[in-house]
Protein backbone atom coordinates (compact mmCIF):
# COMPACT_ATOMS: atom_id res chain seq x y z
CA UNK A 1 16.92 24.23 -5.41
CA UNK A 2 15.37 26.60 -2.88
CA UNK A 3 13.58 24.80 0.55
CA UNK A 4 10.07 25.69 -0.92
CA UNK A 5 10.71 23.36 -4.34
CA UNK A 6 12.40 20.77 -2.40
CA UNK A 7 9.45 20.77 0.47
CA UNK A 8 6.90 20.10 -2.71
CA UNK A 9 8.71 17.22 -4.25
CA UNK A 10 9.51 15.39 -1.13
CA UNK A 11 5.79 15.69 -0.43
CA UNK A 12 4.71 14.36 -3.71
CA UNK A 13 6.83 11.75 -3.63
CA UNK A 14 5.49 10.40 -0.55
CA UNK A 15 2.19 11.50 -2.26
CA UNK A 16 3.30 8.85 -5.36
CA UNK A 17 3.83 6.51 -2.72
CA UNK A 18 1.22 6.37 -0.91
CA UNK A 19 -0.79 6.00 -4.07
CA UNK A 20 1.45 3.35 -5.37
CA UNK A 21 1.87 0.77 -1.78
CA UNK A 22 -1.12 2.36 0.30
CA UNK A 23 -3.43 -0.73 1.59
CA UNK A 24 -6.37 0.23 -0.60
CA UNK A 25 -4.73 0.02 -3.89
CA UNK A 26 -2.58 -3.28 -3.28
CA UNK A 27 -4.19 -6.55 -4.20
CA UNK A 28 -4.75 -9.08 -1.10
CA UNK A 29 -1.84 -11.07 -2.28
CA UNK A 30 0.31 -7.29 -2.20
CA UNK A 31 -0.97 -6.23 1.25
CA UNK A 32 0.78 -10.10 1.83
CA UNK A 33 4.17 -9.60 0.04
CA UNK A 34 3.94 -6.19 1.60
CA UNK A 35 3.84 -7.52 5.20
CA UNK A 36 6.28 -9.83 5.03
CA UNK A 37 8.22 -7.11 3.83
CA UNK A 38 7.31 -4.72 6.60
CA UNK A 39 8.03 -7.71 9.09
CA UNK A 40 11.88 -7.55 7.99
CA UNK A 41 11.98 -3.53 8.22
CA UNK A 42 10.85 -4.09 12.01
CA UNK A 43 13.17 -6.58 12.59
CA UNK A 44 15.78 -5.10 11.08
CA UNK A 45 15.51 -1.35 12.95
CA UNK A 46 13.89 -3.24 16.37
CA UNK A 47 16.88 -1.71 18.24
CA UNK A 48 16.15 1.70 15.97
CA UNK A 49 19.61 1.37 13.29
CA UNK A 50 20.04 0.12 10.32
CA UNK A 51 23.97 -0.58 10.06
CA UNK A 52 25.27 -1.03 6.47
CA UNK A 53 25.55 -4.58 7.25
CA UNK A 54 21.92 -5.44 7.93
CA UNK A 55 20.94 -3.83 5.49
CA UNK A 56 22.92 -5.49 2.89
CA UNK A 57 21.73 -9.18 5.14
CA UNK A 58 18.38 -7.81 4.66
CA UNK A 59 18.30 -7.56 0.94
CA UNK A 60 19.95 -11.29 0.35
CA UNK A 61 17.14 -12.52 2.83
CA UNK A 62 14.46 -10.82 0.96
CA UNK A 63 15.77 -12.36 -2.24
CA UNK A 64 14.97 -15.97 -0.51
CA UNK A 65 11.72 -15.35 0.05
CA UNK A 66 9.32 -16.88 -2.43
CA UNK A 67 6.34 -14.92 -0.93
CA UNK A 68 8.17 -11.81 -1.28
CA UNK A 69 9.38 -12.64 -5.08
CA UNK A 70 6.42 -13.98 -6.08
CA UNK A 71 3.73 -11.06 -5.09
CA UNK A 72 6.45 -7.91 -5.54
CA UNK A 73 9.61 -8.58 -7.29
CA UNK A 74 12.89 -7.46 -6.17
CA UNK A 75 12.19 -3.98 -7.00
CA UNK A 76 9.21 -3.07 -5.50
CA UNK A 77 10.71 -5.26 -2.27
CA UNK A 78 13.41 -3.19 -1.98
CA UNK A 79 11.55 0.17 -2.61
CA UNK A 80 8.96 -0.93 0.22
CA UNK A 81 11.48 -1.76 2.40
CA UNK A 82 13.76 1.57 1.93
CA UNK A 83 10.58 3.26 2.45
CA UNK A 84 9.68 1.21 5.51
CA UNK A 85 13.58 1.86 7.35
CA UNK A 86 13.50 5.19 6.07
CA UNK A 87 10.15 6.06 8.04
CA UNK A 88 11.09 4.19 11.18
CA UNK A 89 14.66 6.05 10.93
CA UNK A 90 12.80 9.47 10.69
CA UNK A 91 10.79 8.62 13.77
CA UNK A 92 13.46 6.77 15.76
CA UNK A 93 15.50 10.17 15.22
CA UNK A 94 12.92 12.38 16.80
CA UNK A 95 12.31 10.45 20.03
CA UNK A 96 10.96 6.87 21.37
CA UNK A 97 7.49 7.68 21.39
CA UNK A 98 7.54 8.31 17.63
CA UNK A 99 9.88 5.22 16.93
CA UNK A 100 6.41 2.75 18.81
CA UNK A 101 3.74 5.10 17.13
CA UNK A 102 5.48 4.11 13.42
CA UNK A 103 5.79 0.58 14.62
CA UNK A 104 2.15 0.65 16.07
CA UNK A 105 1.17 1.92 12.85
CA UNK A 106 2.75 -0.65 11.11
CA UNK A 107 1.68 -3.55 12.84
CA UNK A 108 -1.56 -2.47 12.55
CA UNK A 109 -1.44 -1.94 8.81
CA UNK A 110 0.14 -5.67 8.55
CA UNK A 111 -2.80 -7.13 10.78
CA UNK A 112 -5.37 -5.58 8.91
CA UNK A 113 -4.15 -6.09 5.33
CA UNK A 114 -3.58 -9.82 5.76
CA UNK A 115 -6.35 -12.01 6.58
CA UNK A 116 -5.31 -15.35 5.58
CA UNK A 117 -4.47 -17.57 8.94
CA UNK A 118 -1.58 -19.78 6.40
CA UNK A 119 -0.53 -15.79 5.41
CA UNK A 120 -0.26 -14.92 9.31
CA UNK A 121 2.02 -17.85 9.77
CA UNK A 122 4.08 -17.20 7.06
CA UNK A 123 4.40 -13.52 7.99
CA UNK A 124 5.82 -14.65 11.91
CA UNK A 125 7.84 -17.50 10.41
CA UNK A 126 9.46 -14.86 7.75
CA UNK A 127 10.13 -12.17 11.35
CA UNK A 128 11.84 -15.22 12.80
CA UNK A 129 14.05 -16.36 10.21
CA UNK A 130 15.22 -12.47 10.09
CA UNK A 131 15.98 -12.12 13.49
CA UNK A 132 18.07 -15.24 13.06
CA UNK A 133 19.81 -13.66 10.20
CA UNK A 134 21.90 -11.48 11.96
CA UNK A 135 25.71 -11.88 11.97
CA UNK A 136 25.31 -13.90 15.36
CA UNK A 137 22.82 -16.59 14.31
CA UNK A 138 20.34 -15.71 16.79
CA UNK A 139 18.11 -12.82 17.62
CA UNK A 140 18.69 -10.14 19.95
CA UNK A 141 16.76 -8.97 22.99
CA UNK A 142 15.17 -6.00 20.86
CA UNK A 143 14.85 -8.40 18.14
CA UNK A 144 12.83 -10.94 19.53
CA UNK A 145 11.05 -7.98 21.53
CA UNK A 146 9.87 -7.19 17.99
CA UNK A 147 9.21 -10.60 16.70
CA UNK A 148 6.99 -10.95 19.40
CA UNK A 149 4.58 -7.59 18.79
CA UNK A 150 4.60 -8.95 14.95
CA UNK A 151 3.58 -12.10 16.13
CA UNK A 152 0.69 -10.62 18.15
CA UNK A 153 -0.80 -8.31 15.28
CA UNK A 154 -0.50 -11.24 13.16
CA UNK A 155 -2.49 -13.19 15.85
């Protein structure tokens, strides 16, 4: 396939994307599923990597989570959050700055699309639990760096 073709599909299927998870077409109870999604994609690449093993943690965790299950289903869950690593991988691969300007972006999405104060909570509690999910049973330095921005957009 030459560059050109490729360069077109890759852009419309972030296009599709966009169109399908962008905040304006998700229901409030999707921008919430959504979130608590985006919450375990931070947590999981907080020290920029995603090793086999997390994600493999991450996907079992996911599965728990009723809020997750109950507003998006295991696919669209799992193609959120490959979507979600995949950006923050892009951007943690060109340099720091772009690895916080994804994050930033991020957060900020998650703060505006949920507005519920019982959907805040359960967005934090969700980034705690996966930073405590690890192989070690408790949360890293970068980790808990990370729960703690999430916790502040989530106010």
């Amino acid at each position: 396939m030459p560059f050109m073709d490729y360069l077109n599909l890759a852009m419309n299927s972030a296009k599709d994307m966009v169109a399908k998870y962008g905040p304006a077409v998700l229901s409030p109870e999707k921008r919430f599923g959504k979130a608590c999604v985006t919450a375990c994609a931070l947590v999981t690449m907080a020290d920029g990597e995603a090793e086999d093993s997390e994600l493999d943690m991450s996907a079992d965790f996911m599965a728990g989570i009723p809020e997750i299950t109950e507003y998006l289903g295991a696919e669209e869950a799992n193609e959120i959050f490959a979507m979600q690593i995949s950006a923050l991988q892009e951007n943690y691969a060109k340099n720091k700055a772009m690895f916080t300007m994804e994050v930033n972006r991020m957060l900020a999405e998650m703060k505006a699309g949920v507005e519920s104060a019982e959907w805040k909570g359960s967005v934090n509690a969700i980034a705690e639990a996966m930073g405590s999910s690890n192989g070690n049973g408790t949360a890293g330095d970068d980790e808990v760096a990370m729960i703690a921005k999430i916790s502040t957009a989530m106010g």
